[in-house]
N, C-alpha and C. Protein backbone atom coordinates (compact mmCIF):
# COMPACT_ATOMS: atom_id res chain seq x y z
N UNK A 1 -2.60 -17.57 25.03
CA UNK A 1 -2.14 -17.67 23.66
C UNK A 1 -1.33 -18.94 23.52
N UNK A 2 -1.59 -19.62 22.57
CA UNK A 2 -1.23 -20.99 22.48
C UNK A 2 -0.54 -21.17 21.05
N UNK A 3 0.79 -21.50 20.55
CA UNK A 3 1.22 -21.66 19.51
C UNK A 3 1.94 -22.74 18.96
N UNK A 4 2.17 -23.61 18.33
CA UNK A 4 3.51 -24.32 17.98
C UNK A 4 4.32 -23.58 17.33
N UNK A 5 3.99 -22.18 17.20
CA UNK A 5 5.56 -21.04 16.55
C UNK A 5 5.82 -20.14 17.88
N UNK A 6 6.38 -19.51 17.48
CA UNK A 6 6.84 -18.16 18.05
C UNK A 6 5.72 -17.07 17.28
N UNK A 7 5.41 -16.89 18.89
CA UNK A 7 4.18 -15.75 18.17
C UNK A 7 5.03 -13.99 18.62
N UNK A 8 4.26 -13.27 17.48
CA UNK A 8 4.53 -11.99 17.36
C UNK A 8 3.94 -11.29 17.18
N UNK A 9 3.96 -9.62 17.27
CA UNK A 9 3.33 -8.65 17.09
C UNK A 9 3.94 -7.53 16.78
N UNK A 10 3.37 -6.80 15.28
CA UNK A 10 3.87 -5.58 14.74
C UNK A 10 3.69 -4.17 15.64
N UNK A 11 4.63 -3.82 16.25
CA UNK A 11 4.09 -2.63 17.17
C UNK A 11 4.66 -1.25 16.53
N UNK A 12 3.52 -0.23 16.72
CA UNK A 12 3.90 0.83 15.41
C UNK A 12 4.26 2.05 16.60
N UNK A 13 3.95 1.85 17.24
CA UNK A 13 4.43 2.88 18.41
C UNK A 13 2.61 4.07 18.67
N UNK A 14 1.48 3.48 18.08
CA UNK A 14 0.27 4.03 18.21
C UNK A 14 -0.48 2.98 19.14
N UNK A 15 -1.63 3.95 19.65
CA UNK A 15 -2.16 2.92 20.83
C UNK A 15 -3.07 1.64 20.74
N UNK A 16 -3.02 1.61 19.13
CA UNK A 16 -3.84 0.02 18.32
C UNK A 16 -2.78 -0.93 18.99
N UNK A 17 -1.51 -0.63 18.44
CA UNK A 17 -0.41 -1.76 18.74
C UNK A 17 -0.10 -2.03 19.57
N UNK A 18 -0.07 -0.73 20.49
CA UNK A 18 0.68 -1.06 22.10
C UNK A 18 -0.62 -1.51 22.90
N UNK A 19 -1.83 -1.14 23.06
CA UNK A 19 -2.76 -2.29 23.53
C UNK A 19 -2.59 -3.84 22.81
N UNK A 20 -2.67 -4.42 21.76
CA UNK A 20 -2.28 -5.42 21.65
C UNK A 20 -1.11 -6.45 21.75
N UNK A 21 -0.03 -5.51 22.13
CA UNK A 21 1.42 -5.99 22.34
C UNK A 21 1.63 -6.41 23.96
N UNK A 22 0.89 -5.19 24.19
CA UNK A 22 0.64 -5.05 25.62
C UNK A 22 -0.47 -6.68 26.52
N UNK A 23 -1.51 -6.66 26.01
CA UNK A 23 -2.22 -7.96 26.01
C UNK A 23 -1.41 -9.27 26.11
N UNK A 24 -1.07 -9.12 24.85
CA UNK A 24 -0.27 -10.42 24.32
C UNK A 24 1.33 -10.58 25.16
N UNK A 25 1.60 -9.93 25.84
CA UNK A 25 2.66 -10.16 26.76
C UNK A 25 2.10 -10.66 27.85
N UNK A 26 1.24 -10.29 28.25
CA UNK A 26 0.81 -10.51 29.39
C UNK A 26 0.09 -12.21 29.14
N UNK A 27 -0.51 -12.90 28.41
CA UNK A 27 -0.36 -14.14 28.28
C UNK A 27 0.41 -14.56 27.25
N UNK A 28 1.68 -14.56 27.41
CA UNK A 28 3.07 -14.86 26.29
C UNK A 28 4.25 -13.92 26.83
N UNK A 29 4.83 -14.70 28.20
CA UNK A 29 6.32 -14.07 28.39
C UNK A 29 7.25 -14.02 27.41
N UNK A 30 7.00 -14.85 26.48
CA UNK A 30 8.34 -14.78 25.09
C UNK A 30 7.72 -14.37 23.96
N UNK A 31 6.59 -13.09 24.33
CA UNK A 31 6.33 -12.46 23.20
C UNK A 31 7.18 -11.55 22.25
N UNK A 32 7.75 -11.75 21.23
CA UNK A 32 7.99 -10.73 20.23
C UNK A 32 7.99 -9.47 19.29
N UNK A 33 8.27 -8.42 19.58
CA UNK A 33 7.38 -7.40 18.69
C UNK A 33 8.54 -7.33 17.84
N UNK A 34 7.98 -6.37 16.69
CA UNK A 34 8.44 -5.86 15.26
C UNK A 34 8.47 -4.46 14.91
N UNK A 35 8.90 -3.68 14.68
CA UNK A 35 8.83 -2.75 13.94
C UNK A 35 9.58 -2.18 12.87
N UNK A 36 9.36 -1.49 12.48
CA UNK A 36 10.48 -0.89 11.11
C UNK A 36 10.16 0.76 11.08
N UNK A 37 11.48 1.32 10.28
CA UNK A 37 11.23 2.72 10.21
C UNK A 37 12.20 2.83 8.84
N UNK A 38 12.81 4.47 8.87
CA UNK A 38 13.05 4.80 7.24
C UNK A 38 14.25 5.88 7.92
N UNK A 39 15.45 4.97 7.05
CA UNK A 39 16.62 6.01 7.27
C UNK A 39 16.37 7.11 6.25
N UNK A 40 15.61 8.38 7.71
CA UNK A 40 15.34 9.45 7.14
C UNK A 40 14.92 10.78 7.93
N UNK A 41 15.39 11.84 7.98
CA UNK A 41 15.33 12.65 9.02
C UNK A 41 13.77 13.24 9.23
N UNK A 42 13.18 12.77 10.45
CA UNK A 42 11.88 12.88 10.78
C UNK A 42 11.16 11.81 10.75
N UNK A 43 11.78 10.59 10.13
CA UNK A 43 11.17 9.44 10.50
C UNK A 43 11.21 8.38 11.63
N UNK A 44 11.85 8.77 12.43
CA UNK A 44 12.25 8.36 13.67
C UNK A 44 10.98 8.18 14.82
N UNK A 45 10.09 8.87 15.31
CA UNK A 45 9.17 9.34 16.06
C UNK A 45 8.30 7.93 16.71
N UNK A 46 8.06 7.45 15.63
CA UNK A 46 7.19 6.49 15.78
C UNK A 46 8.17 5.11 16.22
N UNK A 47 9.40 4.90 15.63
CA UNK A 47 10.49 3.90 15.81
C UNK A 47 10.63 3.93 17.53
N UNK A 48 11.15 5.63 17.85
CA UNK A 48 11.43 5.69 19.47
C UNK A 48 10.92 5.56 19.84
N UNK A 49 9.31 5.56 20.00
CA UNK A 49 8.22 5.37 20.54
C UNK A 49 7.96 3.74 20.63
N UNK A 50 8.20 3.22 19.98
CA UNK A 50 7.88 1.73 19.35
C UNK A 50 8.94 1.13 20.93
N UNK A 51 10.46 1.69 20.50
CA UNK A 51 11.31 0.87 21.09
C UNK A 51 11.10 1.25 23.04
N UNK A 52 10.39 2.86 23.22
CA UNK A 52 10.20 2.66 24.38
C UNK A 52 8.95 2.15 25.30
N UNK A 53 7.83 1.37 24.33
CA UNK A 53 6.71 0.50 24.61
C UNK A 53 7.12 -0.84 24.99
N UNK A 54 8.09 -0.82 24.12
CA UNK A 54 8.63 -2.96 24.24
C UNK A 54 9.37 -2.86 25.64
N UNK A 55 10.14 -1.69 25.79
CA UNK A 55 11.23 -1.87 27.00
C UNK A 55 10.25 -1.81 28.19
N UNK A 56 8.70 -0.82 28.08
CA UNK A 56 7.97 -1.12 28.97
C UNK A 56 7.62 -1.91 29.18
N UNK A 57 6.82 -2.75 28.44
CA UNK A 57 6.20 -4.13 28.42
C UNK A 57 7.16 -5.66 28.58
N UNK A 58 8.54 -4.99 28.36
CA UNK A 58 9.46 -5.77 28.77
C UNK A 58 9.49 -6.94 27.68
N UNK A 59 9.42 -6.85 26.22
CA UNK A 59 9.00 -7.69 25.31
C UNK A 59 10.54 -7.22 23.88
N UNK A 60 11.13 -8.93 23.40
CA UNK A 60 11.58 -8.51 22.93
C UNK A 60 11.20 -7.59 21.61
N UNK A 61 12.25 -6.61 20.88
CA UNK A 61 12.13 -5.68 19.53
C UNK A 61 12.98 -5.89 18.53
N UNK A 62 12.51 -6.08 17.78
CA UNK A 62 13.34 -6.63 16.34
C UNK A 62 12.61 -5.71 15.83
N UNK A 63 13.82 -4.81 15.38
CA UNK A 63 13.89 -3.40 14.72
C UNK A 63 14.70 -3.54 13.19
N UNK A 64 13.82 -2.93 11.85
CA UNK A 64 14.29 -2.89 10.78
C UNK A 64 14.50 -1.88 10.00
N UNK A 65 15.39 -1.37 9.86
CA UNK A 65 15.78 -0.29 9.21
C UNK A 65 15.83 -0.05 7.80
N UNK A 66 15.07 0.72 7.35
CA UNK A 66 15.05 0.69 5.59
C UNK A 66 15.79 1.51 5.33
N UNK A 67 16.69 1.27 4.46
CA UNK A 67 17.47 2.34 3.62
C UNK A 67 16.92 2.82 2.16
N UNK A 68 17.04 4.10 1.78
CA UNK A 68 16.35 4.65 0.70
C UNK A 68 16.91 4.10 -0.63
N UNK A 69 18.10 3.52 -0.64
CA UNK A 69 18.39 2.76 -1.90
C UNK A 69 18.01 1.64 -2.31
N UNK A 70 17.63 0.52 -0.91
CA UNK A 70 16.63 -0.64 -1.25
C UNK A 70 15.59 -0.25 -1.47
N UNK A 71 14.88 0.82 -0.78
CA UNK A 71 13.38 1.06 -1.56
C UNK A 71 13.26 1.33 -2.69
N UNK A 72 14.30 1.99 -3.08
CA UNK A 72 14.05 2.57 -4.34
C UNK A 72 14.43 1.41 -6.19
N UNK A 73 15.76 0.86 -5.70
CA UNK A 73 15.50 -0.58 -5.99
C UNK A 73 15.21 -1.45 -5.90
N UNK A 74 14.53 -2.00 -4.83
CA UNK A 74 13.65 -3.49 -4.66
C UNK A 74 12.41 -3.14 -4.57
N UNK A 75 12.10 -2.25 -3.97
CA UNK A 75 10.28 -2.57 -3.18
C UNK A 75 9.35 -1.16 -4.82
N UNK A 76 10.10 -0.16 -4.98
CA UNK A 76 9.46 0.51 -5.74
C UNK A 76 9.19 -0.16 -7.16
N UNK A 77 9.89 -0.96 -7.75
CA UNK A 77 9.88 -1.67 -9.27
C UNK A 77 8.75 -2.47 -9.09
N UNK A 78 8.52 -3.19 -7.72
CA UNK A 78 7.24 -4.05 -7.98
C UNK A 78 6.10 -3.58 -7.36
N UNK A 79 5.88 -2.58 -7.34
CA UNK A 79 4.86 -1.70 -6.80
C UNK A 79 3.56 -1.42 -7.76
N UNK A 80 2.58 -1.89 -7.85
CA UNK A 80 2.01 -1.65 -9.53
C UNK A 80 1.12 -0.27 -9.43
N UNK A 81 1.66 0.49 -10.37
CA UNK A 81 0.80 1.65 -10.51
C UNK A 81 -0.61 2.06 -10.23
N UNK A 82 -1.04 3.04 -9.47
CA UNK A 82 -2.35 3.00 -9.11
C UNK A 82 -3.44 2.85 -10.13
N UNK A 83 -4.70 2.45 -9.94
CA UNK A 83 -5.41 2.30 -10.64
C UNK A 83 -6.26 2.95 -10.96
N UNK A 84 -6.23 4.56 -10.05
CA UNK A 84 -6.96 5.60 -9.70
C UNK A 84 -6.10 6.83 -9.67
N UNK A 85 -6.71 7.94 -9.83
CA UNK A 85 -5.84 9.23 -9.55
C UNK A 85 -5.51 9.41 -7.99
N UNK A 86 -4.39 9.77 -7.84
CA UNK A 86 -3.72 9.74 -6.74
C UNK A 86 -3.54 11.59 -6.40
N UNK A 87 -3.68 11.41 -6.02
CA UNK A 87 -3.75 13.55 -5.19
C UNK A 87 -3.08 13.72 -4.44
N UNK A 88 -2.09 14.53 -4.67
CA UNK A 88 -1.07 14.71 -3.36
C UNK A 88 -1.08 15.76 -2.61
């Protein structure tokens, strides 16, 4: 892997990501991963999972934490309504 940036990878804590995080460390000692989760009880699972793949792979984790009041004021207002019926 060859870059003039700093290369990275979104790791979700499922085995799409951690095979590719996994790869990409292995040619890129100063590989980077990413993840994010949701201050929210039960949303954790995938975060701990995330953070104990990188410590395997030995790769740094830049971890982002959403809080439910920025979602709900920043990211939900520009969200544009579906264009289809939505079924819950």
């Amino acid at each position: 892997m060859r870059a003039d940036v700093t290369v990275g990878a979104f790791l979700s804590g499922g085995i799409d990501s951690t095979a590719i995080a996994a790869l990409a460390r292995e040619h890129n000692p100063d590989l980077i991963t990413f993840t994010s989760g949701f201050e929210r009880a039960g949303c954790s699972t995938s975060t701990a999972r995330a953070r104990e793949i990188a410590a395997g792979i030995r790769a740094v984790l830049i971890f982002m934490l959403w809080h439910g009041i920025f979602i709900e004021q920043r990211i939900v207002p520009v969200v544009p309504e579906p264009r289809y019926p939505v079924h819950v």
